[in-house]
C-alpha atoms as a PDB file:
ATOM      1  CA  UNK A   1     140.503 156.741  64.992  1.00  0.00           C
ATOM      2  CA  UNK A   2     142.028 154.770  67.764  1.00  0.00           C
ATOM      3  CA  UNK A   3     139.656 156.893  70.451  1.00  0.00           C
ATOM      4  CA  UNK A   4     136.870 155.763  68.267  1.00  0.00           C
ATOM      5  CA  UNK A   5     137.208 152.117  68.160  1.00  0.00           C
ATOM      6  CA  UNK A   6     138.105 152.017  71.999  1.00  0.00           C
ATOM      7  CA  UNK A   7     134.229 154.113  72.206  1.00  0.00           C
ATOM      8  CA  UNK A   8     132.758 151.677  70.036  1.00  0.00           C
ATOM      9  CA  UNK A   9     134.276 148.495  72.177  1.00  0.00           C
ATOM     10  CA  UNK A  10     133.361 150.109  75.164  1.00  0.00           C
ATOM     11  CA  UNK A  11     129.784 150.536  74.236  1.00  0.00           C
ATOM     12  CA  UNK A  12     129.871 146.713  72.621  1.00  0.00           C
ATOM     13  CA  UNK A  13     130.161 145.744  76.239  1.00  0.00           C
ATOM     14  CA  UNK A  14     128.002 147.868  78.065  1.00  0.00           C
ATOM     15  CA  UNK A  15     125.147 146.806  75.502  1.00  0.00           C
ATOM     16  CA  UNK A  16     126.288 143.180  76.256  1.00  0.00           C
ATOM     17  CA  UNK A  17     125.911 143.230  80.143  1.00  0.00           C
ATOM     18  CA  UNK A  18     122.704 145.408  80.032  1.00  0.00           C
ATOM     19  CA  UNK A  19     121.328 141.862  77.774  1.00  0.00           C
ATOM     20  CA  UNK A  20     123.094 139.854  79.844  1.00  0.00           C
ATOM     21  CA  UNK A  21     121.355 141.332  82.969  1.00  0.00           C
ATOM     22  CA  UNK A  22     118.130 140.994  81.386  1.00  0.00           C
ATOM     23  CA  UNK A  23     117.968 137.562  80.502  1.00  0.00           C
ATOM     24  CA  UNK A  24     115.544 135.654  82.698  1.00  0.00           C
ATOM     25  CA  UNK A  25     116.641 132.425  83.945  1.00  0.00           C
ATOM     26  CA  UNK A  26     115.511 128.913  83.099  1.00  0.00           C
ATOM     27  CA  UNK A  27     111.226 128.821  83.035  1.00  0.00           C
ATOM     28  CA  UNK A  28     110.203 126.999  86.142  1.00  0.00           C
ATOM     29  CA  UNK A  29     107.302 124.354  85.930  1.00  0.00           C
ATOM     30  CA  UNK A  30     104.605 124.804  88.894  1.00  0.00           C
ATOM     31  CA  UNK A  31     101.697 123.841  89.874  1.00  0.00           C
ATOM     32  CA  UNK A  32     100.712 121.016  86.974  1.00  0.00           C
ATOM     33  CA  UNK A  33      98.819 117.877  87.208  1.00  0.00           C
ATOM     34  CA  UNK A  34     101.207 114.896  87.291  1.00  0.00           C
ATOM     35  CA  UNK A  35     100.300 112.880  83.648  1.00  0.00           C
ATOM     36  CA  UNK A  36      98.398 109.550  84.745  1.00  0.00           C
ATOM     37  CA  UNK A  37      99.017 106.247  83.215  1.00  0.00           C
ATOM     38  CA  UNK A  38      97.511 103.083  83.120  1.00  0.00           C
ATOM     39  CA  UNK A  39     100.091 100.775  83.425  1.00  0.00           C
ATOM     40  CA  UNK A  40      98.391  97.328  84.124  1.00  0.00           C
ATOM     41  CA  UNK A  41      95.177  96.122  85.183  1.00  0.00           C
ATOM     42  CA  UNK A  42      94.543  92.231  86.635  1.00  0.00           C
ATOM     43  CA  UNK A  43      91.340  90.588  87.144  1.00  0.00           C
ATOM     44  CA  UNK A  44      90.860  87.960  89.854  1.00  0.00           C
ATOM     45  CA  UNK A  45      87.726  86.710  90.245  1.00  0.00           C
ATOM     46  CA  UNK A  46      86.157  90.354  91.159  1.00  0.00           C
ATOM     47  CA  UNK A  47      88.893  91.725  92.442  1.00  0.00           C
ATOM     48  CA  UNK A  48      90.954  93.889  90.299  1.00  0.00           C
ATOM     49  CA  UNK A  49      94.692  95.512  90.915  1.00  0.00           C
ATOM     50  CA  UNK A  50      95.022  98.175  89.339  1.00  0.00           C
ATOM     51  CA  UNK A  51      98.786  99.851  88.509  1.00  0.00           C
ATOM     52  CA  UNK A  52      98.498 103.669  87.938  1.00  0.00           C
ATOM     53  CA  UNK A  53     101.833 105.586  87.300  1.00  0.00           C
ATOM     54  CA  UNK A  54     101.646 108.935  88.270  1.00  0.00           C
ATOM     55  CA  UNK A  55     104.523 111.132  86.761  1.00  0.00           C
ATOM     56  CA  UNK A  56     105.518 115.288  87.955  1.00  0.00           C
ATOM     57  CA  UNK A  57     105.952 117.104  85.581  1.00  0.00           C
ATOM     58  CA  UNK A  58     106.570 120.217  88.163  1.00  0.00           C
ATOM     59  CA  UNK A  59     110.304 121.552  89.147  1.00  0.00           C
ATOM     60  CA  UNK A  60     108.891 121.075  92.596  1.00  0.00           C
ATOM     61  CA  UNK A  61     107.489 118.368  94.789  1.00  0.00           C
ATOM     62  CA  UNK A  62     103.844 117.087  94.399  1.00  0.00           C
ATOM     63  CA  UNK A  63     102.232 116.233  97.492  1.00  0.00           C
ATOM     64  CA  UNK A  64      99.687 113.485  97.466  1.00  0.00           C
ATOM     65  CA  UNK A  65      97.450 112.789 100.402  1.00  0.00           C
ATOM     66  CA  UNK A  66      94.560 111.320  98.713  1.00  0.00           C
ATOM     67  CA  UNK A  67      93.581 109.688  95.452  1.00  0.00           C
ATOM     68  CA  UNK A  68      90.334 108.715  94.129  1.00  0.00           C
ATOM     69  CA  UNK A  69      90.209 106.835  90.518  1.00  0.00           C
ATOM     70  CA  UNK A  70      87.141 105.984  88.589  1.00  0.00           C
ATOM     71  CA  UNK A  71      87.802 103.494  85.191  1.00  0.00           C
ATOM     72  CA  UNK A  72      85.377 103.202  82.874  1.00  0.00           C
ATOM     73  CA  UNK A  73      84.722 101.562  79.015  1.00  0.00           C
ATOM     74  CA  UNK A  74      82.021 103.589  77.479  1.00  0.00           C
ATOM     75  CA  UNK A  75      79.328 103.999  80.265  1.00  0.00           C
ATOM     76  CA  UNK A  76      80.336 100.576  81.868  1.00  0.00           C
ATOM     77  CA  UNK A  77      82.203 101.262  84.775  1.00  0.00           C
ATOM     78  CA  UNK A  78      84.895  98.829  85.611  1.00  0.00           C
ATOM     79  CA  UNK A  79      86.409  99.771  88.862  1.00  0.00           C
ATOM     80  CA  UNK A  80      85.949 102.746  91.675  1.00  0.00           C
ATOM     81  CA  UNK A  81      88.641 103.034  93.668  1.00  0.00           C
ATOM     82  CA  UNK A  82      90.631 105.494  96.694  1.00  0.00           C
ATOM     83  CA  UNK A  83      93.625 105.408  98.116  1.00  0.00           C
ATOM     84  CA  UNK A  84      95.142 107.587 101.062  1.00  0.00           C
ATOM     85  CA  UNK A  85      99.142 107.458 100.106  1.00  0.00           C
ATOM     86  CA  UNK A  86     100.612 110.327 102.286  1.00  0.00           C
ATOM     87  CA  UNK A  87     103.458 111.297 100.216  1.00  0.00           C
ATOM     88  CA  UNK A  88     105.269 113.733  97.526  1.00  0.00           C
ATOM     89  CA  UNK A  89     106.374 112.491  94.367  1.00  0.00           C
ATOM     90  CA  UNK A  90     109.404 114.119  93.621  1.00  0.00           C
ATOM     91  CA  UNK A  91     110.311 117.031  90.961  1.00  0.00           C
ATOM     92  CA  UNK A  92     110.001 115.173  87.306  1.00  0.00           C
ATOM     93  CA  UNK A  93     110.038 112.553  89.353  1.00  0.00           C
ATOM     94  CA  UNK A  94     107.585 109.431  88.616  1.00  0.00           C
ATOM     95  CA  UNK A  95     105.719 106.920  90.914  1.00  0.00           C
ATOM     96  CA  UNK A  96     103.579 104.025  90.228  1.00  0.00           C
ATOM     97  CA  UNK A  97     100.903 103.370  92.795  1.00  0.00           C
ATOM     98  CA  UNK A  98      99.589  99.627  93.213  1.00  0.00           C
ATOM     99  CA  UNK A  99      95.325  99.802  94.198  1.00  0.00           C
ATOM    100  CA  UNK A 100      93.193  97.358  94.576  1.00  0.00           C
ATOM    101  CA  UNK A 101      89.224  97.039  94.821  1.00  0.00           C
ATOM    102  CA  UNK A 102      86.084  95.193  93.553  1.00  0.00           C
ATOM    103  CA  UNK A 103      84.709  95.373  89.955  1.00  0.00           C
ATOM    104  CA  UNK A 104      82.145  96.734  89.376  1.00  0.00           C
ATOM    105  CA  UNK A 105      79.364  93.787  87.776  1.00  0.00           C
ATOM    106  CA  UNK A 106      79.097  95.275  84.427  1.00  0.00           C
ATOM    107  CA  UNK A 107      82.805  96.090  84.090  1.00  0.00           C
ATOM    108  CA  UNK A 108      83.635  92.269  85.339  1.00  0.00           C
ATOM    109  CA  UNK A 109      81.260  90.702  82.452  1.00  0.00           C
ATOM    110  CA  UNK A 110      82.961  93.010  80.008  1.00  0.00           C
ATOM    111  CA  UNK A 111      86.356  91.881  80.780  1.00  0.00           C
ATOM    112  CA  UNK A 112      84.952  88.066  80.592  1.00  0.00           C
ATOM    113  CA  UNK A 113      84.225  89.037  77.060  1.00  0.00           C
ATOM    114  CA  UNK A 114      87.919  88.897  75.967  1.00  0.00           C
ATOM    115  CA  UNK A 115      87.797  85.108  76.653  1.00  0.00           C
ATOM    116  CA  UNK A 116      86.606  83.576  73.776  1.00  0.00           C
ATOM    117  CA  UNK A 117      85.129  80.310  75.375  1.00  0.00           C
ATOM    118  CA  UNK A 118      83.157  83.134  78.361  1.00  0.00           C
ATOM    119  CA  UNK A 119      81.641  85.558  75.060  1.00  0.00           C
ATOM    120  CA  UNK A 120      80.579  82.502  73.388  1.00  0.00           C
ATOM    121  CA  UNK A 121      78.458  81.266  76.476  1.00  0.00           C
ATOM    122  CA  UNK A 122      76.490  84.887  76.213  1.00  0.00           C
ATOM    123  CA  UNK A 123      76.329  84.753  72.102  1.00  0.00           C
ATOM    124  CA  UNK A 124      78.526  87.470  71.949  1.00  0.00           C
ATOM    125  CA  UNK A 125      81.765  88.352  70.119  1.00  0.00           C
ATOM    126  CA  UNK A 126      84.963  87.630  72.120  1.00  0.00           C
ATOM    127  CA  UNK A 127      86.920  91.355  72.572  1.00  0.00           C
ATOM    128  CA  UNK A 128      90.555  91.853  71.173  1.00  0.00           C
ATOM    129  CA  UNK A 129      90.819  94.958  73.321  1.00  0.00           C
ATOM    130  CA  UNK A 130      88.226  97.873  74.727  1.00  0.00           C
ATOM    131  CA  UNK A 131      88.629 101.441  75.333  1.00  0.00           C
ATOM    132  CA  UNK A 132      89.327 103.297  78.864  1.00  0.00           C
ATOM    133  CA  UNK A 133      88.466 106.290  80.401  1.00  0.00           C
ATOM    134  CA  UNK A 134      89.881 107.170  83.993  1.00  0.00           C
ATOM    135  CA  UNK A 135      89.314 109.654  86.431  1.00  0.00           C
ATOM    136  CA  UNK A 136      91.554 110.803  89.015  1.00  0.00           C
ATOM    137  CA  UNK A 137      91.239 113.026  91.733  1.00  0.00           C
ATOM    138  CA  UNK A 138      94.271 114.139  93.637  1.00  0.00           C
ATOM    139  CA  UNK A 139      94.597 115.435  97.028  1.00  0.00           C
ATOM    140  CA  UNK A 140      97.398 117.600  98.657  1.00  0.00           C
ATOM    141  CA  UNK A 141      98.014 118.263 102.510  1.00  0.00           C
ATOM    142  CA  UNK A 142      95.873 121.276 102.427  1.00  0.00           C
ATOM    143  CA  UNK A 143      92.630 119.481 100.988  1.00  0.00           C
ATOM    144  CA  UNK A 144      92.974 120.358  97.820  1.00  0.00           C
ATOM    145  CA  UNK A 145      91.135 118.573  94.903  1.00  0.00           C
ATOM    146  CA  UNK A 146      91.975 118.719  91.823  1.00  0.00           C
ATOM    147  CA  UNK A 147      90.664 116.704  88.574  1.00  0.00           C
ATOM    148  CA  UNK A 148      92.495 114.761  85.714  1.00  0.00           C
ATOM    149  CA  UNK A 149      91.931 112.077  83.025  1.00  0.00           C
ATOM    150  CA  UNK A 150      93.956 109.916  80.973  1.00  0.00           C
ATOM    151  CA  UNK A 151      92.066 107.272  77.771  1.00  0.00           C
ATOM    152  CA  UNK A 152      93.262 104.819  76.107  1.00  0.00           C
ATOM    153  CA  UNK A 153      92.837 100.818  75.015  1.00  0.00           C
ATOM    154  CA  UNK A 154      93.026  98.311  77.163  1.00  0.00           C
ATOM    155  CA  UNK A 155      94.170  94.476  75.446  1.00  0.00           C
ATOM    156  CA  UNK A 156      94.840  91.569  77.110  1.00  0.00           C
ATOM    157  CA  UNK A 157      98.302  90.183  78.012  1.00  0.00           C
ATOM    158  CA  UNK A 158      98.893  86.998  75.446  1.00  0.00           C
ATOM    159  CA  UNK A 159      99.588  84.212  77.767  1.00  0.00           C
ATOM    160  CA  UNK A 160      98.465  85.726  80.963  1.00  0.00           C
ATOM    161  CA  UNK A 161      94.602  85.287  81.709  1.00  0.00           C
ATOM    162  CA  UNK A 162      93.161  87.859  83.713  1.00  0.00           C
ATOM    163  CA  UNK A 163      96.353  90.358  82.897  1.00  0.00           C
ATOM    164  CA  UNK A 164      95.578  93.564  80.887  1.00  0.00           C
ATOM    165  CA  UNK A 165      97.853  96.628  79.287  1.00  0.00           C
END
């Protein structure tokens, strides 16, 4: 009985490190589009600055040569934007890229519609907040484009004209 049980413990452990050796080890994340956010738009006169946070989800470095961002509300389009940034964002890592451009004329007279005194002048309703839609192309060191979007709502900052979240 003794020769038995030592069998039976031996075989325990050989079944253990066969499992063992199988196991694969943690799943690696690769080659995913960072998640885009829209983090803060400001208006001034037509100029807008525009904060976009880019975050990796990847185990690995993105590299980001070029960027390209189109915002939109409905199918007014408030800003059309690139940017050349020449670096990686690191892995799970998260950046937040500052761009800046013109507005585009429609977009500009819809964000003049969240001042009350600006909507009244055109007979319209002032806006408590609008939806977005945005674009963004991303560009690696080999040329490669690739395609995302992020939505949302976009309401003005109380207290700060011309600032939006």
């Amino acid at each position: 009985m003794h020769a038995h049980l030592i069998k039976f413990g031996v075989l325990a452990v050989l079944a253990l490190v066969m499992l063992t050796a199988c196991a694969s080890g943690p799943r690696q994340v690769r080659g995913e589009l960072p998640l885009v956010t829209l983090e803060s738009l400001e208006r001034q006169g037509d100029r807008i600055t525009l904060l976009l946070g880019l975050r990796n989800v990847n185990d690995s470095p993105f590299p980001l040569t070029a960027i390209e961002v189109r915002l939109s509300s409905g199918d007014q389009r408030l800003l059309s934007v690139a940017h050349e940034p020449d670096f990686e964002i690191t892995p799970r890592g998260r950046e937040i890229l500052t761009l800046r451009g013109i507005g585009e004329p429609e977009g500009l007279s819809l964000l003049d519609r969240f001042d009350p005194d600006a909507a009244a002048r055109e007979n319209q309703e002032p806006l408590r907040r609008i939806d977005w839609t945005m674009q963004v192309q991303l560009s690696d060191e080999r040329g490669r484009a690739r395609t995302t979007e992020a939505s949302g709502f976009l309401h003005p900052v109380p207290g700060q004209p011309g600032r939006f979240r």
